[in-house]
Protein backbone atom coordinates (compact mmCIF):
# COMPACT_ATOMS: atom_id res chain seq x y z
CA UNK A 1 170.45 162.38 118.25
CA UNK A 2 169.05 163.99 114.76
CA UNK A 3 169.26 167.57 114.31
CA UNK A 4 166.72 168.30 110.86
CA UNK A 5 167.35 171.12 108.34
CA UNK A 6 164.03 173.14 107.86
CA UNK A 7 163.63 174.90 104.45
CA UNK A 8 162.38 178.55 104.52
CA UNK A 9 160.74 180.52 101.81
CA UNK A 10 162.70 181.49 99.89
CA UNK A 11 164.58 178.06 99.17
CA UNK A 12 160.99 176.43 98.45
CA UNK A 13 160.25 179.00 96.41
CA UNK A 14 163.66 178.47 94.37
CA UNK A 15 163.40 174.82 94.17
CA UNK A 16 159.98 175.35 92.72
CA UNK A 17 160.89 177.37 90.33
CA UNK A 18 163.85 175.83 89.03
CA UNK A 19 162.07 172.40 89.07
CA UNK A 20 159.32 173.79 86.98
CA UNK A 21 161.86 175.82 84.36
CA UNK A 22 164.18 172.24 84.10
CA UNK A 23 160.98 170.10 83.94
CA UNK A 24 159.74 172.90 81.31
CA UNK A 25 163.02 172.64 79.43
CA UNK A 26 163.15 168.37 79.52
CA UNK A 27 159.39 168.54 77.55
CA UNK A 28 160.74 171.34 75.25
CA UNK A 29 163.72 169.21 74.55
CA UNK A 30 161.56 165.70 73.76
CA UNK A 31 159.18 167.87 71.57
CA UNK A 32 162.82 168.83 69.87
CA UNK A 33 163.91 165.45 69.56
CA UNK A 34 161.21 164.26 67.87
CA UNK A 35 161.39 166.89 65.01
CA UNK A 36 165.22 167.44 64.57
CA UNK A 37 167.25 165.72 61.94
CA UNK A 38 170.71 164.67 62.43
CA UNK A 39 173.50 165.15 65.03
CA UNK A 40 170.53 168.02 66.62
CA UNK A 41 168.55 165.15 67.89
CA UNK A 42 171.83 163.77 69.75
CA UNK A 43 172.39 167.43 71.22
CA UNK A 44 168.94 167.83 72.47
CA UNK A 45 169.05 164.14 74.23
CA UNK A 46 172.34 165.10 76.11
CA UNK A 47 170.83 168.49 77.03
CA UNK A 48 167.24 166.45 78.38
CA UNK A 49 170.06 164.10 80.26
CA UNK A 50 172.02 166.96 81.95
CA UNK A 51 168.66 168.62 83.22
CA UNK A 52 167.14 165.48 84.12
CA UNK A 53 170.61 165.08 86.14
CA UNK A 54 170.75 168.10 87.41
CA UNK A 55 167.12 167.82 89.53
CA UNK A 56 167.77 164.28 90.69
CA UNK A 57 171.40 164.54 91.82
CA UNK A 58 170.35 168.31 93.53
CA UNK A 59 167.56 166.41 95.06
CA UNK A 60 169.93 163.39 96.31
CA UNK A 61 172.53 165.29 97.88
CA UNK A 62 170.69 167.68 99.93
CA UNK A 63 171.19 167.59 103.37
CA UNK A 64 168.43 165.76 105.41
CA UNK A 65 169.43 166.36 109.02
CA UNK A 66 172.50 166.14 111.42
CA UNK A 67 173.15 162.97 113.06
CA UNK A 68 175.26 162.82 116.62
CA UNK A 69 176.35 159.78 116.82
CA UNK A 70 179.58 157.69 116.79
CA UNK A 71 180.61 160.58 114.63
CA UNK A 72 178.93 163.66 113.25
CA UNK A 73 177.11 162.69 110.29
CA UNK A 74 175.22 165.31 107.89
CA UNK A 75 172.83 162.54 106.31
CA UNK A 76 171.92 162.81 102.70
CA UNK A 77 170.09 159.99 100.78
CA UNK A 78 173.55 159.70 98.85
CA UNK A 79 177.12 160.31 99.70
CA UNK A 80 176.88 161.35 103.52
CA UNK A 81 179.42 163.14 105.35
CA UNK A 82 181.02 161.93 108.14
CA UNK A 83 183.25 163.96 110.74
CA UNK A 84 185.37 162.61 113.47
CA UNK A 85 184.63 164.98 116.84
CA UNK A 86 188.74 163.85 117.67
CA UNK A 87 189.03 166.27 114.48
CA UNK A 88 186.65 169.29 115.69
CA UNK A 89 188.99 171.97 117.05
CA UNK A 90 186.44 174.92 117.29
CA UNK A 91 182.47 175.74 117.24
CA UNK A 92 181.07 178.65 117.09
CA UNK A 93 177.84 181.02 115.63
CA UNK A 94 177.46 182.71 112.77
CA UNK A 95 174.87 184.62 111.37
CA UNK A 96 173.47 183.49 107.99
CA UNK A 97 172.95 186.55 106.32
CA UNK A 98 176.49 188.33 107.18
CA UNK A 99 177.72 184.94 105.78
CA UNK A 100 175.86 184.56 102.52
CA UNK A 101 176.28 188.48 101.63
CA UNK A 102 179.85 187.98 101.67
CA UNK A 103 180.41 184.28 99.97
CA UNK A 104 180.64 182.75 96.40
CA UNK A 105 179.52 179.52 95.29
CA UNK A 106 182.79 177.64 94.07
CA UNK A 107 181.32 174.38 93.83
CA UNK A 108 177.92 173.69 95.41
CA UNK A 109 174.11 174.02 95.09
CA UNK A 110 172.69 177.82 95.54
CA UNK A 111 169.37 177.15 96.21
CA UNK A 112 167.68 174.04 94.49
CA UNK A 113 166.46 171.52 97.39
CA UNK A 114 168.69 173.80 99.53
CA UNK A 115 172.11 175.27 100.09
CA UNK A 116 175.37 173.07 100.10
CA UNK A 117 178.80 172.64 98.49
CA UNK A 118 181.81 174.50 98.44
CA UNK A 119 181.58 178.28 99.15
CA UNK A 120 184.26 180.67 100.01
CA UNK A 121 184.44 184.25 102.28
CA UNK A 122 186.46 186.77 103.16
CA UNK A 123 185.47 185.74 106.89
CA UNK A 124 185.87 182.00 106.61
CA UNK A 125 188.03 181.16 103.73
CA UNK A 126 186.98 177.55 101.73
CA UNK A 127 183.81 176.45 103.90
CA UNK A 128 181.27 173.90 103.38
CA UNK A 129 177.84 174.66 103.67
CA UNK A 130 174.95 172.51 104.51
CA UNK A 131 171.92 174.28 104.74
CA UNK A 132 168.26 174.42 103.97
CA UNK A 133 167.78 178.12 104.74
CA UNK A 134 169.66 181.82 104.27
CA UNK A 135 168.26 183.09 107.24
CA UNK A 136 168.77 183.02 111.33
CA UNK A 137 171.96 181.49 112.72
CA UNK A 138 174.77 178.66 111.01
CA UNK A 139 177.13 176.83 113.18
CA UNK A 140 180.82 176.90 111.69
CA UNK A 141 182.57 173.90 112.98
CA UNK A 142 186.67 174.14 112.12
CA UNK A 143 188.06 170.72 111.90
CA UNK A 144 192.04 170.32 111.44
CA UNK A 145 192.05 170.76 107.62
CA UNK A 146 188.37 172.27 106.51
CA UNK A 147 185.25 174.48 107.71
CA UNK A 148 181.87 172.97 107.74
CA UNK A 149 178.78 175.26 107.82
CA UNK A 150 175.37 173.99 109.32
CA UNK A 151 171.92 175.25 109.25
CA UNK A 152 170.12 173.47 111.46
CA UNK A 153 166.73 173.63 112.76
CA UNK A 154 168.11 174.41 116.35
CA UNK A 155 171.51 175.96 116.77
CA UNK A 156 171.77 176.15 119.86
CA UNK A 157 170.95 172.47 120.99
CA UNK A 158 172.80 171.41 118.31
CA UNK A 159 175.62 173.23 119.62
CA UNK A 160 175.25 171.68 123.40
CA UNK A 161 174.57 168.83 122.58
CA UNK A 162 178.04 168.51 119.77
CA UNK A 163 179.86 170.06 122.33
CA UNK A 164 179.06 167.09 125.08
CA UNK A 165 180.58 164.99 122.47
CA UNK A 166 183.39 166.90 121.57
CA UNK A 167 186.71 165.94 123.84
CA UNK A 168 187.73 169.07 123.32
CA UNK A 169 185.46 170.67 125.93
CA UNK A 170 185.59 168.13 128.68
């Protein structure tokens, strides 16, 4: 069973954006190279590499959807996650805003093709988000040894149906 992650507004808008300042910034940086002298035209191609990085990799590991299957997968056209429901020891609701108000990014995504990474709370500790939206409610799911954060386009189903899986509630 798939579970998808629906952008809102105010992620598109960000992703828009930022893909129009880095794509701004990668022809500003060509014009550079072709006028600059020296160790400046080096500088200016690793800068055009890091952007051009920056909007691919964002792109590739943004969370698609949630699969149920054998194990919980959160699928992303590279590097997807998966988590063993043996390891799920507790589900529960959370409400996105309370939860972004009160967390940092420590090492994750903020915004561009969507919210994921590392983040830490004073209400969850370490957490990692996978989201596509800031708004309406996240599913925390505690695992023996981390806290995953969902966002997807039904909570509630995806709750149900996770928690038939789960062995935990049977």
């Amino acid at each position: 069973m798939r579970f998808n992650f629906n952008y809102d507004k105010k992620t598109i808008l960000i992703t828009i954006v930022a893909t129009i300042l880095i794509i701004f910034g990668m022809v500003k940086l060509i014009e550079f190279f072709s006028i600059a002298k020296g160790v400046f035209r080096y500088v200016s191609l690793l800068f055009f590499a890091f952007l051009a990085l920056t909007l691919i990799f964002s792109y590739l590991l943004s969370p698609l959807s949630i699969i149920l299957g054998d194990k919980l997968i959160i699928d992303r056209i590279i590097s997807k996650i998966y988590i063993d429901y043996s390891m799920i020891q507790e589900i529960f609701i959370f409400d996105a805003k309370e939860l972004m108000a009160s967390s940092i990014r420590v090492f994750g995504n903020g915004g561009l093709f969507g919210y994921y990474g590392r983040f830490k709370s004073d209400k969850l500790g370490n957490y990692y988000l996978y989201a596509r939206r800031t708004s309406g409610k996240y599913c925390v799911i505690k695992t023996k040894d981390k806290t995953y954060v969902f966002a997807p386009e039904d909570v509630d189903m995806f709750i149900a149906k996770l928690k038939e899986r789960c062995k935990l509630w049977r």
